[in-house]
PDB file of N, CA and C in Angstrom:
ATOM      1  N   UNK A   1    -106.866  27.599 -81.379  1.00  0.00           N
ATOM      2  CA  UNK A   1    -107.052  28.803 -82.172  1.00  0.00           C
ATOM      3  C   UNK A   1    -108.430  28.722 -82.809  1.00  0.00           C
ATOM      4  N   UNK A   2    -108.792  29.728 -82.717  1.00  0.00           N
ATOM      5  CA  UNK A   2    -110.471  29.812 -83.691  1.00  0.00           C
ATOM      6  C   UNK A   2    -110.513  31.134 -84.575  1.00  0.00           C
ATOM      7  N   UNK A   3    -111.418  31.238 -85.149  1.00  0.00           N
ATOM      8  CA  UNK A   3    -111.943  31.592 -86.041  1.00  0.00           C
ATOM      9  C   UNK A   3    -112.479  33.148 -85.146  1.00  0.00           C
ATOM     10  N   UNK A   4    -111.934  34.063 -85.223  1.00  0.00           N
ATOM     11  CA  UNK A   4    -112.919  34.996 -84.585  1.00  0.00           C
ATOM     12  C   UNK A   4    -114.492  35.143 -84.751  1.00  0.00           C
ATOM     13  N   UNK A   5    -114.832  35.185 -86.113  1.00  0.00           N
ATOM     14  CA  UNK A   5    -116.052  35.659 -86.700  1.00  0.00           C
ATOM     15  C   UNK A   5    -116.778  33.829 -86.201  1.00  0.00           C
ATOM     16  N   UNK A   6    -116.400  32.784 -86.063  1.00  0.00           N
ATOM     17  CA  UNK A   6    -117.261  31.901 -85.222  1.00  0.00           C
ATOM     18  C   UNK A   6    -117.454  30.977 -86.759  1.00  0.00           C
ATOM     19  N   UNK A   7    -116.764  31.330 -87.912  1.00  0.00           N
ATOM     20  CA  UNK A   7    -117.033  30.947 -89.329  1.00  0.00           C
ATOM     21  C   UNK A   7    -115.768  31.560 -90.691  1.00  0.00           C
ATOM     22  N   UNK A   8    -115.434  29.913 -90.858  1.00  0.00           N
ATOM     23  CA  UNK A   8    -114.081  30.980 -92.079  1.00  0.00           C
ATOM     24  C   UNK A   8    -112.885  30.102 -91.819  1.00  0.00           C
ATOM     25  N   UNK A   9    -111.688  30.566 -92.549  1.00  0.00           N
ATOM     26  CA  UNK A   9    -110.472  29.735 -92.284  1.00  0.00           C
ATOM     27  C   UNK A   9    -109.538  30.261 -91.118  1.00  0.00           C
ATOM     28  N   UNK A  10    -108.585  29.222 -90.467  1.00  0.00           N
ATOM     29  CA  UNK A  10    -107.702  29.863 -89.502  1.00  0.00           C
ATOM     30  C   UNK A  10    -106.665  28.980 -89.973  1.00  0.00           C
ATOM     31  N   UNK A  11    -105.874  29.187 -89.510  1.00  0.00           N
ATOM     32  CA  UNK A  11    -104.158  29.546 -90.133  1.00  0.00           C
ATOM     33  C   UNK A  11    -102.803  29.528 -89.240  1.00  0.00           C
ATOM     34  N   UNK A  12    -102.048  28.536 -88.833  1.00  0.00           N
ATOM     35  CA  UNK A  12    -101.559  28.265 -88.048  1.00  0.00           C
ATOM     36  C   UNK A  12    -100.111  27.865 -88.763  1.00  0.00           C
ATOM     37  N   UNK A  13     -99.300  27.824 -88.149  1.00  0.00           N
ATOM     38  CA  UNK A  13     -97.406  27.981 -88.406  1.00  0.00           C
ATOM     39  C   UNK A  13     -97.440  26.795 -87.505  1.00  0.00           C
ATOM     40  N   UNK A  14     -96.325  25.475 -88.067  1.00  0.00           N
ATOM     41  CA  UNK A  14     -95.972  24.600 -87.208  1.00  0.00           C
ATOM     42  C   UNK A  14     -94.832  23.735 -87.777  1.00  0.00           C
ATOM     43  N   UNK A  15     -94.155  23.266 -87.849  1.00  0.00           N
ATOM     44  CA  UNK A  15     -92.999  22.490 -87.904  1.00  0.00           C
ATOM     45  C   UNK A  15     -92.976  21.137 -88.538  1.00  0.00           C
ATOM     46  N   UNK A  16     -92.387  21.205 -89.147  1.00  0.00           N
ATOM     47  CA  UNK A  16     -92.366  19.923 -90.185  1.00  0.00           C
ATOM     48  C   UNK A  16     -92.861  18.543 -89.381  1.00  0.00           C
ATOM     49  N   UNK A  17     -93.933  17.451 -89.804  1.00  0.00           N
ATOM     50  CA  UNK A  17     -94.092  16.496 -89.052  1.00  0.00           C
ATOM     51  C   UNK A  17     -95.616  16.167 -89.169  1.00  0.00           C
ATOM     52  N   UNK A  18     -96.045  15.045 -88.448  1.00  0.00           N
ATOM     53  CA  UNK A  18     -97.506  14.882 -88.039  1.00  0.00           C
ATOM     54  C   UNK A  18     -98.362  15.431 -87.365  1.00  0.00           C
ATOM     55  N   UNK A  19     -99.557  15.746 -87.304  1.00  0.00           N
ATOM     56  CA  UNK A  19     -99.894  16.940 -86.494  1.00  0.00           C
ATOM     57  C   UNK A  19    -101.499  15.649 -86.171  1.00  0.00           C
ATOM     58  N   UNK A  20    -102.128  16.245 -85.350  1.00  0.00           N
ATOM     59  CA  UNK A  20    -103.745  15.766 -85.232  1.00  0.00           C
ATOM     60  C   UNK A  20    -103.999  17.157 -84.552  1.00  0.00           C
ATOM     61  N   UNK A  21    -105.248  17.178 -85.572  1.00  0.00           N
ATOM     62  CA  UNK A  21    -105.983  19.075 -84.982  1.00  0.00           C
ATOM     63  C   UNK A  21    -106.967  18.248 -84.424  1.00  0.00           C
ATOM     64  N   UNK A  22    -107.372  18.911 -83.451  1.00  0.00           N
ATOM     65  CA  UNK A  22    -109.108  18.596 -82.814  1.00  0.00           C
ATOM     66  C   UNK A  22    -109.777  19.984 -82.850  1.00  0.00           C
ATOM     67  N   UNK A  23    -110.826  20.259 -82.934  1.00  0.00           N
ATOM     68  CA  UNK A  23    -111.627  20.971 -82.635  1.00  0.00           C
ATOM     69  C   UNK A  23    -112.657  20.630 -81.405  1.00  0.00           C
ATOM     70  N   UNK A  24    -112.800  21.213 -80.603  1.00  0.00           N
ATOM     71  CA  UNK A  24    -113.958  21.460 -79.671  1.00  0.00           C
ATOM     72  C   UNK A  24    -114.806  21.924 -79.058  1.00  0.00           C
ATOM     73  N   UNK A  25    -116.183  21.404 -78.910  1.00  0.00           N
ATOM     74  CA  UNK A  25    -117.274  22.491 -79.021  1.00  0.00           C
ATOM     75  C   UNK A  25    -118.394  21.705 -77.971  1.00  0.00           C
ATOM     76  N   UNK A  26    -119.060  22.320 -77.497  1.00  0.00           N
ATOM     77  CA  UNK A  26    -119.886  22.063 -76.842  1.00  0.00           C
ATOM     78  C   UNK A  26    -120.811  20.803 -77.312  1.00  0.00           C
ATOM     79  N   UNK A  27    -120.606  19.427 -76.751  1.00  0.00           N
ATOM     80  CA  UNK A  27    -120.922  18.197 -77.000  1.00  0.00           C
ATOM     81  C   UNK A  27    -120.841  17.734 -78.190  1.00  0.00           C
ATOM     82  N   UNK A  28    -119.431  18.019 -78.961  1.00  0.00           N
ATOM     83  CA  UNK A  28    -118.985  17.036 -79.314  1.00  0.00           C
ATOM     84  C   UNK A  28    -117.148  17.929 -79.848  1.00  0.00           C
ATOM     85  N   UNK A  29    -116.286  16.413 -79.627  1.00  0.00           N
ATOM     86  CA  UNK A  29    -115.211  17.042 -80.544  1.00  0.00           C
ATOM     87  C   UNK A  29    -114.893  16.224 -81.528  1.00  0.00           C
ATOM     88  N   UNK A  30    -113.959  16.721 -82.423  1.00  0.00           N
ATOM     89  CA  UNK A  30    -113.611  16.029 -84.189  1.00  0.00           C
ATOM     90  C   UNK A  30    -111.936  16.814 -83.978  1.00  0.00           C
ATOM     91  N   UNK A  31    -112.153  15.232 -84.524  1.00  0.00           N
ATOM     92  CA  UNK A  31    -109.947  14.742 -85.001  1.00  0.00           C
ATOM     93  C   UNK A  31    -109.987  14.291 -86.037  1.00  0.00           C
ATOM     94  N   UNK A  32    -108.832  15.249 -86.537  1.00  0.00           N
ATOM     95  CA  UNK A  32    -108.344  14.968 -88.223  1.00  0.00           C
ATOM     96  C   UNK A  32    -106.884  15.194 -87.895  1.00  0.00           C
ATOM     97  N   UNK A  33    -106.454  14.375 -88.621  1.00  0.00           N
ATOM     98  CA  UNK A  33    -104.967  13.894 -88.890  1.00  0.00           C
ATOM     99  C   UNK A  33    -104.256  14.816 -89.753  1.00  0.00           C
ATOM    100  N   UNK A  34    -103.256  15.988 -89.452  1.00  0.00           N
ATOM    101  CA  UNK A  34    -102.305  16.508 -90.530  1.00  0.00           C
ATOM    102  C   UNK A  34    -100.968  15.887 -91.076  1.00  0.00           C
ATOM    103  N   UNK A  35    -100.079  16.511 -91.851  1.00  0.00           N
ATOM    104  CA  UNK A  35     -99.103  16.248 -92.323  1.00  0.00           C
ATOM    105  C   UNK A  35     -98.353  17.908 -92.809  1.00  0.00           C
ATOM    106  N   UNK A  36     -97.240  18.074 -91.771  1.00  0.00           N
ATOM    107  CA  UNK A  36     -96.870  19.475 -92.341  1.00  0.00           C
ATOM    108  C   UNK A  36     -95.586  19.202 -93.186  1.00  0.00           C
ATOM    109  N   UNK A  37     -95.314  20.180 -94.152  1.00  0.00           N
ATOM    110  CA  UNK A  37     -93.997  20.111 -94.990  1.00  0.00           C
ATOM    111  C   UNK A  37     -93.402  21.096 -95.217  1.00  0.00           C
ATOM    112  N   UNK A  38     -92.054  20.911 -94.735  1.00  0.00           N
ATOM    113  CA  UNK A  38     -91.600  22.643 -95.422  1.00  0.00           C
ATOM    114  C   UNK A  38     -91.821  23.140 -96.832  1.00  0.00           C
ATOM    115  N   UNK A  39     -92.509  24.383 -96.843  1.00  0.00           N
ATOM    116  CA  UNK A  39     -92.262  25.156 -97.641  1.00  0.00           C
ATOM    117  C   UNK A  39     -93.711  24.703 -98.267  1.00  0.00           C
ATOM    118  N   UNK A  40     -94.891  23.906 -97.820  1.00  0.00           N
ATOM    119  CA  UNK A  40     -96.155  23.936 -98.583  1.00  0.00           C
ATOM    120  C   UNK A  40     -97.475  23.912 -97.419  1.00  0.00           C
ATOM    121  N   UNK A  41     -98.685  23.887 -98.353  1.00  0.00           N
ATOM    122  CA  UNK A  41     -99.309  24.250 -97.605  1.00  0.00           C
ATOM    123  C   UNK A  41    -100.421  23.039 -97.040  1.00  0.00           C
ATOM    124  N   UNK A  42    -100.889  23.067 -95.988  1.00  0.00           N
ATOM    125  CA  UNK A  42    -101.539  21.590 -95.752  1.00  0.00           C
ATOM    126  C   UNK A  42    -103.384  22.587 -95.266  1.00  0.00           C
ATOM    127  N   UNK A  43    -104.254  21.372 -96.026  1.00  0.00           N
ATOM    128  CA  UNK A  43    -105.483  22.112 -95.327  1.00  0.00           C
ATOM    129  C   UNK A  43    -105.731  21.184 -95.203  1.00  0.00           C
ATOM    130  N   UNK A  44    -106.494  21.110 -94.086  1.00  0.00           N
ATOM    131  CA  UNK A  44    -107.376  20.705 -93.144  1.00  0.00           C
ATOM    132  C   UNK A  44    -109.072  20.966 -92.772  1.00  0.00           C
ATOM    133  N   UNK A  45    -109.908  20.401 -93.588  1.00  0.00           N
ATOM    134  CA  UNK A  45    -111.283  20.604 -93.110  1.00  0.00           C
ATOM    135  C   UNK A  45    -111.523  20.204 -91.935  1.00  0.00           C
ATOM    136  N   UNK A  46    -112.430  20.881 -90.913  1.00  0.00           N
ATOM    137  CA  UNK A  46    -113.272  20.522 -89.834  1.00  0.00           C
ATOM    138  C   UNK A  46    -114.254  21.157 -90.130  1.00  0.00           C
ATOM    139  N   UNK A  47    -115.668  20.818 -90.092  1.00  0.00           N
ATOM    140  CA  UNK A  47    -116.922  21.427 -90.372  1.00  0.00           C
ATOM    141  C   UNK A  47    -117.562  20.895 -88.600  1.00  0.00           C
ATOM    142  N   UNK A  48    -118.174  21.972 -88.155  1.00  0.00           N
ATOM    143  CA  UNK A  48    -118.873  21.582 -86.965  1.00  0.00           C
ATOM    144  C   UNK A  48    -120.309  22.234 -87.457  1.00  0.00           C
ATOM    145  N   UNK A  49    -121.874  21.566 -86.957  1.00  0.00           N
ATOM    146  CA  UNK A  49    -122.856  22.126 -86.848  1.00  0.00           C
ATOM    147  C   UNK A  49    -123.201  21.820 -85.607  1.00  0.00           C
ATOM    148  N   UNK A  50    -123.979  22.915 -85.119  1.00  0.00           N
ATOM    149  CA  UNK A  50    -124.800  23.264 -83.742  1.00  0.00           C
ATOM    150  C   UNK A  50    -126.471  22.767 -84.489  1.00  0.00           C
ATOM    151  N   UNK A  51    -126.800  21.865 -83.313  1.00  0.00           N
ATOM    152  CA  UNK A  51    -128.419  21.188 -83.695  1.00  0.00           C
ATOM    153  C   UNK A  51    -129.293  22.170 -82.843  1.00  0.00           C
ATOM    154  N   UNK A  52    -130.241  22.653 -83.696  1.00  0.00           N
ATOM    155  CA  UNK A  52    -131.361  23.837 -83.171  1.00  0.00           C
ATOM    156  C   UNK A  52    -131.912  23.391 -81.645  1.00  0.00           C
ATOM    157  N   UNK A  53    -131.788  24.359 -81.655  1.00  0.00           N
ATOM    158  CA  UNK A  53    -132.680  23.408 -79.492  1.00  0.00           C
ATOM    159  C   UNK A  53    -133.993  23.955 -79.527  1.00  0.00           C
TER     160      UNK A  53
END
């Protein structure tokens, strides 16, 4: 799932348990470890930058 605007939060429904989000992008990807719970809310930073060419 992404971000339409390419920048901002996204927002996802999932089931009680451990989660690992990745993000991926053109040469390189990033893993962060979740934890979901019923009935709260879990955030998750991923920050990606693109290096000027």
């Amino acid at each position: 799932m992404f971000s339409p605007s390419g920048w901002g939060p996204v927002a996802y429904f999932s089931v009680p348990g451990s989660w690992a989000l990745r993000a991926l992008v053109p040469g390189a990807t990033v893993d962060r470890a979740g934890e979901a719970q019923q009935g709260s809310l879990t955030e998750v930073v991923i920050a990606v930058w693109s290096a000027a060419v």
